[in-house]
Structure formats: structure tokens, C-alpha cells
Protein backbone atom coordinates (compact mmCIF):
# COMPACT_ATOMS: atom_id res chain seq x y z
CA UNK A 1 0.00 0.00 0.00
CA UNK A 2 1.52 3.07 -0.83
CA UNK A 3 2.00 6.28 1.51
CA UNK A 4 -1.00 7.83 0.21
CA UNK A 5 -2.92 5.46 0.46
CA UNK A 6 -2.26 4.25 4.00
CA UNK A 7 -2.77 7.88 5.13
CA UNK A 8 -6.54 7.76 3.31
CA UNK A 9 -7.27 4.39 5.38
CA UNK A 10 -5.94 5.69 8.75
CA UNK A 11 -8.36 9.14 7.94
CA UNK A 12 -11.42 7.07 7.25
CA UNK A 13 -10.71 4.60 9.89
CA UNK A 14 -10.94 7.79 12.57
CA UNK A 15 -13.42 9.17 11.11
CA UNK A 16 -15.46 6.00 10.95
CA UNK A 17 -14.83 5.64 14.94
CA UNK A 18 -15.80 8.97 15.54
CA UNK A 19 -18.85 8.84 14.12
CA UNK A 20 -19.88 4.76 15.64
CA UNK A 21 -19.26 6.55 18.88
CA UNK A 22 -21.61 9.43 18.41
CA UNK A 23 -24.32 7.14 16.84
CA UNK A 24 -24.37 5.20 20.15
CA UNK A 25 -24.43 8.37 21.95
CA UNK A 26 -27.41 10.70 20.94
CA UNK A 27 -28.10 13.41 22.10
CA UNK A 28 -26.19 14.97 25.12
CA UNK A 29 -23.19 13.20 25.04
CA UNK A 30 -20.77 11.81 27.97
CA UNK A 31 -17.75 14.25 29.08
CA UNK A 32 -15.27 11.10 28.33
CA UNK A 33 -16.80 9.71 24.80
CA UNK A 34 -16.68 13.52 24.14
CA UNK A 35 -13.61 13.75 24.52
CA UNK A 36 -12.54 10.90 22.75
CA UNK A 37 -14.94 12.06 19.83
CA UNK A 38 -12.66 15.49 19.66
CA UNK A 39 -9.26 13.41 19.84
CA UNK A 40 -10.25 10.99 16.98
CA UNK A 41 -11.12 14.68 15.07
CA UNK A 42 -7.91 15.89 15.77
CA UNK A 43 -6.31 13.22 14.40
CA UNK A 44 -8.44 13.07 11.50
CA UNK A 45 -7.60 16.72 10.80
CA UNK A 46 -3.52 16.07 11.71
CA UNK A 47 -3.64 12.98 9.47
CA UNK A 48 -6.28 14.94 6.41
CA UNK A 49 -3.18 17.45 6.58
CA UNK A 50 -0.42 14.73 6.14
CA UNK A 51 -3.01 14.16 2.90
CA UNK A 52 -2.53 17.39 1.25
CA UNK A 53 1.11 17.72 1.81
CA UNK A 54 1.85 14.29 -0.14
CA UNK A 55 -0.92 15.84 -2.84
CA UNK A 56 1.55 18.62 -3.23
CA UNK A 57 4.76 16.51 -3.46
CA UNK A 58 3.32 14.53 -5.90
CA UNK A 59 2.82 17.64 -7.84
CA UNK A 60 5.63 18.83 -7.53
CA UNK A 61 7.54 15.35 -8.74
CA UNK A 62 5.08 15.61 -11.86
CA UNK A 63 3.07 12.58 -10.63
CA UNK A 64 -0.08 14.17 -11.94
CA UNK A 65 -0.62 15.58 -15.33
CA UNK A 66 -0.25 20.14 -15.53
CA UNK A 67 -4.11 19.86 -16.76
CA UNK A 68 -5.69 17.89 -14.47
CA UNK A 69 -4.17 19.74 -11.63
CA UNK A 70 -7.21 22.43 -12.18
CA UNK A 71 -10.17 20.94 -9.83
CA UNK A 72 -10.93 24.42 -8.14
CA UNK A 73 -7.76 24.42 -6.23
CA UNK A 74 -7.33 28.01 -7.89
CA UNK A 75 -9.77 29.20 -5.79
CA UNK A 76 -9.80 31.83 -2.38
CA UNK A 77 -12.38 33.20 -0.05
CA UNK A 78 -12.52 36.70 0.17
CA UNK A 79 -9.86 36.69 3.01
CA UNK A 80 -7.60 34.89 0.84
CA UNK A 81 -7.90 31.47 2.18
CA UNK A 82 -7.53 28.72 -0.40
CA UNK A 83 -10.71 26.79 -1.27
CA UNK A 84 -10.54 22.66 -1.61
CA UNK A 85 -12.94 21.32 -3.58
CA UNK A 86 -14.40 18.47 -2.13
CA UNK A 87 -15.07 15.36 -4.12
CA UNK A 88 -16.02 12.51 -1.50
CA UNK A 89 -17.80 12.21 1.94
CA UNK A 90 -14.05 12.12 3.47
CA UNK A 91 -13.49 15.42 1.79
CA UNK A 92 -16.58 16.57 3.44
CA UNK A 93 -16.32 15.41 6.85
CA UNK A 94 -12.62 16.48 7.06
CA UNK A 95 -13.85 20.25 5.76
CA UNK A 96 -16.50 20.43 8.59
CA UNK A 97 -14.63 18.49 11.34
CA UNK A 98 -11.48 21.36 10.69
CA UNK A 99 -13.83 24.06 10.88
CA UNK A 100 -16.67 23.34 13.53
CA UNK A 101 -14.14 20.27 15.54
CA UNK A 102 -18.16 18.69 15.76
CA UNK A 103 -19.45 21.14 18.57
CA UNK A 104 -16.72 23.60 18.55
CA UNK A 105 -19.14 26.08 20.73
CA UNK A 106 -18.80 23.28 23.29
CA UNK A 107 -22.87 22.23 22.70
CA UNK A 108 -24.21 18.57 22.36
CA UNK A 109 -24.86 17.74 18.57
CA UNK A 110 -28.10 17.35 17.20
CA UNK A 111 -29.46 16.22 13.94
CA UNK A 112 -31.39 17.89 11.59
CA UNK A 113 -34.57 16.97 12.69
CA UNK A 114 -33.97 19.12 15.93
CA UNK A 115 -32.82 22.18 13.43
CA UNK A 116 -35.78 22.49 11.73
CA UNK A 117 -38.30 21.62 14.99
CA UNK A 118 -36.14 24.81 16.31
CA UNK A 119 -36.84 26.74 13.10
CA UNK A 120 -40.64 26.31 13.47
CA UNK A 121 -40.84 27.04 17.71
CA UNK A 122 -41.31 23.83 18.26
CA UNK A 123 -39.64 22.40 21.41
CA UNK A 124 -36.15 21.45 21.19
CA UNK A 125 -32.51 21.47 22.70
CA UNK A 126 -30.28 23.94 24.15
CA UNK A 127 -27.69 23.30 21.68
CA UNK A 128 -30.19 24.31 18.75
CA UNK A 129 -31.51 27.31 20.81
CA UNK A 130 -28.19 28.57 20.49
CA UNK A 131 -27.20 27.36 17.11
CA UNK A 132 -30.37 29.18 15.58
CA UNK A 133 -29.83 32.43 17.78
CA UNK A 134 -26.54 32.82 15.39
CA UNK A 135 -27.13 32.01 12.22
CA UNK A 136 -30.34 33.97 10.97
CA UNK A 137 -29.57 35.62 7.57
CA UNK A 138 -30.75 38.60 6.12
CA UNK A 139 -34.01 36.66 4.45
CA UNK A 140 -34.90 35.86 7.76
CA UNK A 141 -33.90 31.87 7.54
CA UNK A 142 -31.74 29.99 9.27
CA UNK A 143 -28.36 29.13 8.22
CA UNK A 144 -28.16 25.03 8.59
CA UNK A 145 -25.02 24.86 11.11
CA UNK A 146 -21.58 23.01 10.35
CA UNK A 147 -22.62 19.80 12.18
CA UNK A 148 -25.56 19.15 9.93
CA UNK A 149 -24.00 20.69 6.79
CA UNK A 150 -22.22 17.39 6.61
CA UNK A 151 -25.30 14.95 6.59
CA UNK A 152 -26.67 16.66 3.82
CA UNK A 153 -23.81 17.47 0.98
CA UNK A 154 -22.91 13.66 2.32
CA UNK A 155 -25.89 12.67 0.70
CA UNK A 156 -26.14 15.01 -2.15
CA UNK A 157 -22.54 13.25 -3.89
CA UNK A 158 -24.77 9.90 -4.49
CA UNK A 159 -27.91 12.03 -5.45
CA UNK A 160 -26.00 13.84 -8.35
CA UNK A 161 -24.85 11.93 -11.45
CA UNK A 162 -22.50 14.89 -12.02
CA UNK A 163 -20.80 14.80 -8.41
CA UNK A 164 -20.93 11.16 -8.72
CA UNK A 165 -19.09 11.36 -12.04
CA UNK A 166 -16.09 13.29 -10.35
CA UNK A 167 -17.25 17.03 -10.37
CA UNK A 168 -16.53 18.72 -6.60
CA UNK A 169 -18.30 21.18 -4.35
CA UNK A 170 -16.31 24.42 -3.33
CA UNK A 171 -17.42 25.66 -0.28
CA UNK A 172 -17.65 29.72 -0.32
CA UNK A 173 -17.82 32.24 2.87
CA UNK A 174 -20.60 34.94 3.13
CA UNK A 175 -17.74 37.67 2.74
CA UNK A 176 -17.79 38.56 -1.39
CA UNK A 177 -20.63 38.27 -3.86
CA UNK A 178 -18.44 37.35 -6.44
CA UNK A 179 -15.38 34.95 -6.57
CA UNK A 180 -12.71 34.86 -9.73
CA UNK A 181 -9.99 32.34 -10.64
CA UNK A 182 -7.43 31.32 -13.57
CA UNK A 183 -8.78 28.68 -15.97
CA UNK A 184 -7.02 26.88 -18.73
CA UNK A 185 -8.18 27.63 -22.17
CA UNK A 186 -5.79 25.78 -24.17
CA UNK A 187 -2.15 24.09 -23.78
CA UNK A 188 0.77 26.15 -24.47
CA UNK A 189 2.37 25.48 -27.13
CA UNK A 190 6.33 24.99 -26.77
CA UNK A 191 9.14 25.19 -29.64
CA UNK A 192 12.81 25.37 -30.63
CA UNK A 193 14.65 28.73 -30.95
CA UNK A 194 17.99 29.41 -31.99
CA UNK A 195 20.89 31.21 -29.59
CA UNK A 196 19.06 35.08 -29.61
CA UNK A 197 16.30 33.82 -31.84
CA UNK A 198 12.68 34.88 -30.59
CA UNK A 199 10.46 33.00 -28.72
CA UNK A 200 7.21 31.26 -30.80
CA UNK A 201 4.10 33.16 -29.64
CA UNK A 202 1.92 31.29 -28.36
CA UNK A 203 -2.18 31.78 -28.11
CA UNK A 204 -3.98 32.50 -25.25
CA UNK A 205 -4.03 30.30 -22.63
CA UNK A 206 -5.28 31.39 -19.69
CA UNK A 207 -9.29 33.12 -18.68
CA UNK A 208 -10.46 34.24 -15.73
CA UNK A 209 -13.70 32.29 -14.72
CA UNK A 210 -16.26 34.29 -12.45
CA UNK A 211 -18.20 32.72 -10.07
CA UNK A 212 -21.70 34.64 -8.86
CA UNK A 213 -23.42 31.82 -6.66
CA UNK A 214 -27.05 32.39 -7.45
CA UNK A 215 -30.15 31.20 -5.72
CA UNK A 216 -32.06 27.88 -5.52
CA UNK A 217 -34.62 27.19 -3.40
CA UNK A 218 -37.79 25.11 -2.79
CA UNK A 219 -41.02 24.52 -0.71
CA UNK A 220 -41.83 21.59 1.57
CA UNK A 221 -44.87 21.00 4.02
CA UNK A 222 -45.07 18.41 6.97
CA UNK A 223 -47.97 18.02 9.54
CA UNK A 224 -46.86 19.22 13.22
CA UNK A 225 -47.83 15.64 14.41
CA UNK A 226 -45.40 14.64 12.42
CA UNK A 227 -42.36 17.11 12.82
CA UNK A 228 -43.20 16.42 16.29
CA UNK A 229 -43.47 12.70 16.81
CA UNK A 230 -41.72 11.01 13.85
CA UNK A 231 -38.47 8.74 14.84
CA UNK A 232 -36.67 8.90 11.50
CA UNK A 233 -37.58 12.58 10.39
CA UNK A 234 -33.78 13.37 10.33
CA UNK A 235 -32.91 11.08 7.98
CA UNK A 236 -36.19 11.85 5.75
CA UNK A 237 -35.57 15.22 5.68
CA UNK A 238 -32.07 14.68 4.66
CA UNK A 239 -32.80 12.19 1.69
CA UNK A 240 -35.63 14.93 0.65
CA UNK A 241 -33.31 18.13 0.55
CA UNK A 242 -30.62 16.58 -1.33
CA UNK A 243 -32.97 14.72 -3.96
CA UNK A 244 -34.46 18.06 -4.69
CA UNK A 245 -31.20 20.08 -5.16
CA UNK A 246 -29.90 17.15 -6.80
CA UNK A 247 -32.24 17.21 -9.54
CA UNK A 248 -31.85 20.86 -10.16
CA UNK A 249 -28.08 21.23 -9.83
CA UNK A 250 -27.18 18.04 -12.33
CA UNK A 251 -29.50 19.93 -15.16
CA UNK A 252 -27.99 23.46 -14.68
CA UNK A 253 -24.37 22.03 -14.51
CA UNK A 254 -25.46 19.88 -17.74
CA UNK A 255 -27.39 22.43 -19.66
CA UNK A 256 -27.78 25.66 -18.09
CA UNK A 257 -28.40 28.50 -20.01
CA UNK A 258 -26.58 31.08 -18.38
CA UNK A 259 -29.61 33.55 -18.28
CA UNK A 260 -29.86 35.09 -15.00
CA UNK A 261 -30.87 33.70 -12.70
CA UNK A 262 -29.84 30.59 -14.08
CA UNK A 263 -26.02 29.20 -14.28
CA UNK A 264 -24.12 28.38 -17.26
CA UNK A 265 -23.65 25.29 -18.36
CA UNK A 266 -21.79 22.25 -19.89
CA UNK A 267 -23.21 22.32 -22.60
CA UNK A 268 -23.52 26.07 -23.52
CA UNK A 269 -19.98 26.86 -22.75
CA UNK A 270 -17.84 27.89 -25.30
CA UNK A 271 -14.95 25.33 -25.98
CA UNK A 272 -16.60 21.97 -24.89
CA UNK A 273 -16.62 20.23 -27.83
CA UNK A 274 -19.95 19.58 -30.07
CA UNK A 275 -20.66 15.55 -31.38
CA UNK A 276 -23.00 15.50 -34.13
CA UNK A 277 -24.89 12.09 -34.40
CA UNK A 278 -26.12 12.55 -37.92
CA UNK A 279 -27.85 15.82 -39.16
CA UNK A 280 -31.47 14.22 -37.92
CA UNK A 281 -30.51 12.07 -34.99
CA UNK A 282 -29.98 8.68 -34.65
CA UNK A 283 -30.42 5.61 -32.74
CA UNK A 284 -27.18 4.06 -30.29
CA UNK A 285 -25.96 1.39 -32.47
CA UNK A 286 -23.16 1.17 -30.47
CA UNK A 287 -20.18 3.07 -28.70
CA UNK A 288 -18.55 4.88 -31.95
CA UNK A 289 -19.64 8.59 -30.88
CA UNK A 290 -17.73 7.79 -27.70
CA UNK A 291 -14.76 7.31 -29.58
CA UNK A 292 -15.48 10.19 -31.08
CA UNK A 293 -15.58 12.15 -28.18
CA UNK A 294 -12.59 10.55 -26.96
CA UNK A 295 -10.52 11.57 -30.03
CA UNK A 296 -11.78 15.45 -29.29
CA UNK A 297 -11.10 15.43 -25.91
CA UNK A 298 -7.47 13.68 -26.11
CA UNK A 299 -6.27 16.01 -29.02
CA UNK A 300 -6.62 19.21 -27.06
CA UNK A 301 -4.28 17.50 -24.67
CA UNK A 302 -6.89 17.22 -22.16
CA UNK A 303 -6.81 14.62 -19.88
CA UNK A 304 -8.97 10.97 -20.51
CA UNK A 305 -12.54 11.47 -19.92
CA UNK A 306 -13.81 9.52 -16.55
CA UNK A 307 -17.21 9.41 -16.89
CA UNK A 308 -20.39 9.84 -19.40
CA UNK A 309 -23.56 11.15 -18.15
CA UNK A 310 -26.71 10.27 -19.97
CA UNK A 311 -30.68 10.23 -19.97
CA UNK A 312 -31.90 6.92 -18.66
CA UNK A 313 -33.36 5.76 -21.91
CA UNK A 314 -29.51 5.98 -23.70
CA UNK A 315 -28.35 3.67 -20.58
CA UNK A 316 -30.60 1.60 -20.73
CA UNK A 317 -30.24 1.20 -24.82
CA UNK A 318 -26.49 1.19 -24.72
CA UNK A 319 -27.02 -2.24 -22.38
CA UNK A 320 -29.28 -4.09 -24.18
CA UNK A 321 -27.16 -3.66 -27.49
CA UNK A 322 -26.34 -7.09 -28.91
CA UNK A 323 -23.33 -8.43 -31.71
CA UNK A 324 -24.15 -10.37 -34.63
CA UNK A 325 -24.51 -13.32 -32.38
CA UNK A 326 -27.04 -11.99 -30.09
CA UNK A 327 -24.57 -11.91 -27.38
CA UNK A 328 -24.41 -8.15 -25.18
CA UNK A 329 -22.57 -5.84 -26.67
CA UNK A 330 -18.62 -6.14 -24.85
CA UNK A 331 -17.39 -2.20 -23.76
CA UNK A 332 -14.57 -2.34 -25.41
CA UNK A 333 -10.93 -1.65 -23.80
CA UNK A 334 -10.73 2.31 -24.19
CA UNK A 335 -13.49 3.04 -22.44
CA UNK A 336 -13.68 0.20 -20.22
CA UNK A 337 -13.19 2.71 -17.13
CA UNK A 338 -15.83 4.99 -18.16
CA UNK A 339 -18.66 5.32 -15.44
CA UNK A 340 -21.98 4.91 -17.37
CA UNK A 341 -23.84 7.01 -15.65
CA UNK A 342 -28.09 8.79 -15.77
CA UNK A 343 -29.81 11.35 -14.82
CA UNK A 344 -33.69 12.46 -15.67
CA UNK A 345 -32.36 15.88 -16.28
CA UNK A 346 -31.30 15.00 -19.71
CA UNK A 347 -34.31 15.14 -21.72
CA UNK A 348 -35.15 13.35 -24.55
CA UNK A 349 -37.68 15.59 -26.72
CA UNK A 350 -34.79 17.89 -28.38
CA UNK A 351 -34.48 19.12 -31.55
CA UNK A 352 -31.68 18.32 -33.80
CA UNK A 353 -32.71 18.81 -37.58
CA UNK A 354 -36.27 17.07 -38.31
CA UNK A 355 -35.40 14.87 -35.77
CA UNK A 356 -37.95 15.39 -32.06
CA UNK A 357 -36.68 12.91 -29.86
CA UNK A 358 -33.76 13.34 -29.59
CA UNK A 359 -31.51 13.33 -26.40
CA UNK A 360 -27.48 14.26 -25.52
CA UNK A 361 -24.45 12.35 -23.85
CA UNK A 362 -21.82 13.96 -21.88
CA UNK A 363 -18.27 12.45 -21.95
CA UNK A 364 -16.17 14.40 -19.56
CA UNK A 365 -13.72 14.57 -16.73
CA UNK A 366 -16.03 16.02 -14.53
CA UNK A 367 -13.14 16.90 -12.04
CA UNK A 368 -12.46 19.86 -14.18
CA UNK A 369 -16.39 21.10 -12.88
CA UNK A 370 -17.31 22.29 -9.71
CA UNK A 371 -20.83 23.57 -7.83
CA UNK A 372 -19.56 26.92 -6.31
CA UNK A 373 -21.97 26.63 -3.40
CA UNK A 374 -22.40 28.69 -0.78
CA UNK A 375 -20.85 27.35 3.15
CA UNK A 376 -24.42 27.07 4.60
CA UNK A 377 -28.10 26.02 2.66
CA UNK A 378 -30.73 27.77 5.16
CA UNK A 379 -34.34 26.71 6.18
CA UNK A 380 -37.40 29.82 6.28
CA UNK A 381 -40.18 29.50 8.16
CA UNK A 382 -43.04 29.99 5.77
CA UNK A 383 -45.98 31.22 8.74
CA UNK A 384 -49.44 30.66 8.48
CA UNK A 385 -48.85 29.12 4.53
CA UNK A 386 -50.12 26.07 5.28
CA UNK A 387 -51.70 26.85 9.23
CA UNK A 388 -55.39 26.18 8.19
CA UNK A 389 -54.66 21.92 7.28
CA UNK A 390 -52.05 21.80 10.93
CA UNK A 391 -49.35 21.62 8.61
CA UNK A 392 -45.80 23.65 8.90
CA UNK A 393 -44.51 25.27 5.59
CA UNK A 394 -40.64 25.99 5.23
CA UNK A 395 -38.32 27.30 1.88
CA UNK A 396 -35.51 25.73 1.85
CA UNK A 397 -32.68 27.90 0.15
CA UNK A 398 -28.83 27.42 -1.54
CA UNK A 399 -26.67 29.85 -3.31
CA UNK A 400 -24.14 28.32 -5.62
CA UNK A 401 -22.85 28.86 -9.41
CA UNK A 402 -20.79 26.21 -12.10
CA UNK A 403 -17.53 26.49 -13.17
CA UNK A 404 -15.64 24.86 -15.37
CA UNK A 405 -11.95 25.13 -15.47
CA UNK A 406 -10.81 23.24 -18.58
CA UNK A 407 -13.89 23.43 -21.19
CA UNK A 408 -11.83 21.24 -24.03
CA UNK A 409 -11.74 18.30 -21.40
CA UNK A 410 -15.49 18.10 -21.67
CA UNK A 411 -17.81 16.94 -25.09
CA UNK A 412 -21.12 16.60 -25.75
CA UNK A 413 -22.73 13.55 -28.48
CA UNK A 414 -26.08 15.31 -29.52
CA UNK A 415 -28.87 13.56 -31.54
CA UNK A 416 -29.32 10.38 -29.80
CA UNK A 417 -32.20 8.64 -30.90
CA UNK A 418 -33.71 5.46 -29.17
């Protein structure tokens, strides 16, 4: 096992103990488990640390290729601090355990369930009391604290075929409306010179991608009796808030238009390259427009592709493809490490000459996109909405933006038929 790798094990395996322990300990915990909780933190945090310094000497030995270095790590909050973007549930407990240590205010954890009892005057702990008397924003909702946070980008990453493809979430402060970083546009291009002779201009190279993080938000009811009463609300409410940002997110970073207030894009960016599948469409016959895509992607001197994102009815057509012996279709060897992946927000009713049904494929390395998102999604009370049926209303906000660092690592096979 190498050094890397041993250092990933040893941070999951605290991190995994940390959390067993505060599973069997709800609520108010012990003084001693605690404190044991905190230590196996620290650890995490010393060991998470021990993580990025062997990133960066593996850089710096040219370990990893100079393009597919750009996953957001260009990035700074206004104060200057670098931004990670975070690509796993290890990258997101380790980004919340460094900057909350759990209960860094010294209060019990809770679970989201509490939160949002606390956001509607309902009954509920100390800890919440507190965590809710600092964190109203200026909409009058509640900022969702750093030890929930986790729970819910945790389960966002398996909700999203575009985070589970490989794109990462940047975590922003409240301090700047607007964040900017460098972005590769195209490969330098290197050549001979003579003793004195000038140097070969090259084009440009180098953009500056903007980042506005813009809003998202949606409405969800639940009876008091059951806000109040229900054992597994926490975990309901979790699953529910993800699913619905999910959703929303994986169709603006796949086609966004870039119209305020909606994000840009994948597929509307400039420099993501276009597959045409015939002028009208046509049906998956079988994995040729990959290749395709491939050949675009590797000729700009991008990195391979990792994953391709598709509607459900391309999946699902691209199995059941058969040879000339009725036996499935084999993947073949270039693409055998693609992750096949689907999402509903690809539709498949577009327009590409005469043809009406037709639907689109991404083939990316979605490491080089990232949802610019806001530290903290927030819950509003919506009063006396629903008051008349006994039921509780809230909004349920999140501010975040896409960019994309390296458009010529990305493509796009349009026209697929069924």
C-alpha cells in the first residue's frame, strides 16, 4: 500500500470511529466519549493534513498531469484562504470536522430533525436554541449549522450523477458576492529557438472564470404531528433536501443556459466540444460517438474522460445492445473505465434537424467542474402558509454557481435517438 494510500485508510478509519461513537451516543453526550470524539477529530484533521502535503509533493515530482491539476484548487475566499474542492464524503467530513471540531461552541450535537423543529418554535434542545440564535440571515432563515451541513452534501454526492461522475463542491464564505480564478483555455504550445532567436508566440491560454453563486430554493410542508413525533424525520428530511437540489443542480451544470438567474452550463460553454450524431438524430448502435468524443477530448491535450452522463433511456439502450450473435454488446478496452452514468435531467424531446426525440451524452472529466456553493443552505419558516390543514410550511434555500476550469476536457454527443 503506498504512503497515500495508507494515510486515506488511517483518515477514514478515525473518522469512521468517531462517528460509531456518536451514533451510540445521541443526544447529550458523555464528558469522556466527548472527549474521545474530539481526539479521533484531531487526528483526522492532523492525518487529512499529512493528505494534502503528499498531494503537493506529488505535484511537484510531476506525478499528476499540468491539466488535471485544475479541480478548483485556484480558488480563495474573500480573506484569501484557499478553497478545496471536495469530491467525497471524506473530503466533506474532514472540511467540517477542521472548521466546527463537531461542537466547537462546546454544545451537544443534534441532527437535523432538531434544526428544523427549532426553526418552526417547536420544542427542542439547548444546543439548537443557540445554534439558531446565530445564524439567521438577512431573508430571515436559518443558516443550517456546520454539524448538519455534513449529513446533507454527504448525501447530495450519491444524489448527483455529475458529483458522482467526479465534479466537486467548493465551499464559499458569506464575505464577497463574487469569486474569480485562472482557468485553462488551451495548452501552451512549446518550440525550438535558436541562440538570440525569438520566442514562438503562443495563443492564449489562460481566462479568468467568475463565479456569482445564485439562488435555488424550494417549498416543503409536513404536519406538526409529524415534525413532532416522527423517529426517522432526520434522515427523511435529509434524503428529501438533497434529492431536490440534486435534480436541479445536475440539469444546470449539464445544460444551463446562463440567463440570470440561471447558471451556465456544460453544454452552452464555449470550448466543450460539439458531437453530431447525424444531421437528424440517430439511434445508439453502439459506442462509436464515444470514440469520437474521446478523439476530441485527447487532441486538445486534455486529460482521458472519466465518466459519461446520460438520460436513462440511452443507458438503458447502450445495455441491451447485442453483436451479430445476439450476445451483449462487450465495452470495449478504451473506455472500459468509463462510469456509465443517468440522470432524468437530460431530456429526450430535443431538436436536432427534423429529428424530435432526440436526447445528448456527456463524456467528460467532470473533475475539471465544480458547484460553487455557498458554506451554509438555510431553512425559512413559511408562517401561516399552510396553518389552516395543521401543517408547517418551510423554503428551503442554496446559493451556488458552475464552473468549469478546462472546457476542451469536456464533449457533448447530440442527436441520440432510441
Amino acid at each position: 500500500m503506498s504512503n497515500l494510500a495508507q494515510l486515506r485508510h488511517d483518515y477514514d478509519q478515525k473518522v469512521a470511529q468517531a462517528n460509531a461513537l456518536m451514533e451510540q451516543h445521541p443526544g447529550k453526550m458523555p464528558v469522556d466519549i466527548a472527549n474521545r470524539v474530539d481526539q479521533m477529530i484531531s487526528e483526522a484533521e492532523r492525518i487529512a493534513g499529512k493528505i494534502e502535503h503528499e498531494h503537493e509533493m506529488n505535484q511537484r515530482a510531476g506525478e499528476e498531469h499540468a491539466a488535471g491539476s485544475l479541480s478548483g484548487s485556484g480558488w480563495k475566499n474573500s480573506d484569501g484562504t484557499p478553497l478545496k474542492a471536495l469530491h467525497s464524503a471524506a473530503d466533506i467530513r474532514s472540511h467540517y470536522a477542521a472548521k466546527n471540531r463537531i461542537h466547537g461552541n462546546g454544545a451537544a450535537p443534534f441532527a437535523l430533525d432538531d434544526f428544523v423543529r427549532g426553526v418552526a418554535g417547536m420544542n427542542t434542545t439547548e444546543a439548537v436554541r443557540a445554534a439558531l440564535s446565530t445564524g439567521t440571515d438577512t431573508a430571515g432563515g436559518f443558516a443550517l449549522p456546520s454539524i448538519v451541513m455534513p449529513s446533507i452534501l454527504e448525501a447530495l454526492v450519491p444524489a448527483s450523477s455529475v458529483l458522482s461522475a467526479g465534479a466537486g463542491i467548493v465551499p464559499l464564505d458569506s464575505g464577497a458576492k463574487m469569486f474569480t480564478t485562472v482557468a485553462m483555455d488551451t495548452i501552451p504550445k512549446a518550440a525550438w529557438r535558436l541562440e538570440s532567436g525569438n520566442v514562438v508566440n503562443s495563443e492564449p491560454t489562460f481566462r479568468a472564470v467568475q463565479s456569482v453563486p445564485k439562488s435555488l430554493a424550494f417549498l416543503f410542508k409536513i404536519s406538526r404531528e409529524l415534525l413532532a413525533d416522527a423517529p426517522n424525520l432526520s434522515q427523511a428530511l435529509t434524503t428529501a433536501i438533497a434529492q431536490a437540489f440534486a435534480v436541479e443542480l445536475d440539469r444546470t451544470a449539464l445544460r444551463g443556459s446562463g440567463t440570470n438567474p440561471e447558471p451556465l452550463g456544460i453544454s452552452n460553454t464555449a470550448g466543450v466540444a460539439s458531437i453530431t450524431n447525424g444531421a437528424n438524430g440517430a439511434a445508439l448502435a453502439g459506442y462509436g460517438n464515444f470514440f469520437s468524443a474521446i478523439q476530441s477530448i485527447l487532441q486538445s491535450n486534455a486529460p482521458h474522460p472519466t465518466a459519461a452522463i446520460m438520460s436513462p433511456r440511452s443507458l438503458v439502450k447502450l445495455g441491451g445492445l447485442v453483436d451479430t450473435t445476439g450476445q451483449p454488446l462487450r465495452k470495449p478496452d478504451m473506455i472500459e473505465k468509463l462510469n456509465l452514468l443517468s440522470t432524468t435531467a437530460i431530456p429526450n424531446d430535443l431538436t436536432v434537424g427534423t429529428g424530435t426525440d432526440c436526447s445528448e451524452i456527456y463524456v467528460c472529466d467532470f473533475s475539471k467542474v465544480n458547484f460553487m456553493m455557498r458554506e451554509q443552505i438555510s431553512i425559512q419558516l413559511a408562517k401561516e402558509l399552510f396553518a389552516g390543514t395543521g401543517e408547517v410550511g418551510f423554503i428551503c434555500h442554496v446559493r451556488a454557481d458552475i464552473a468549469i476550469s478546462y472546457p476542451k476536457a469536456l464533449a457533448v454527443i447530440t442527436g441520440v435517438k432510441a
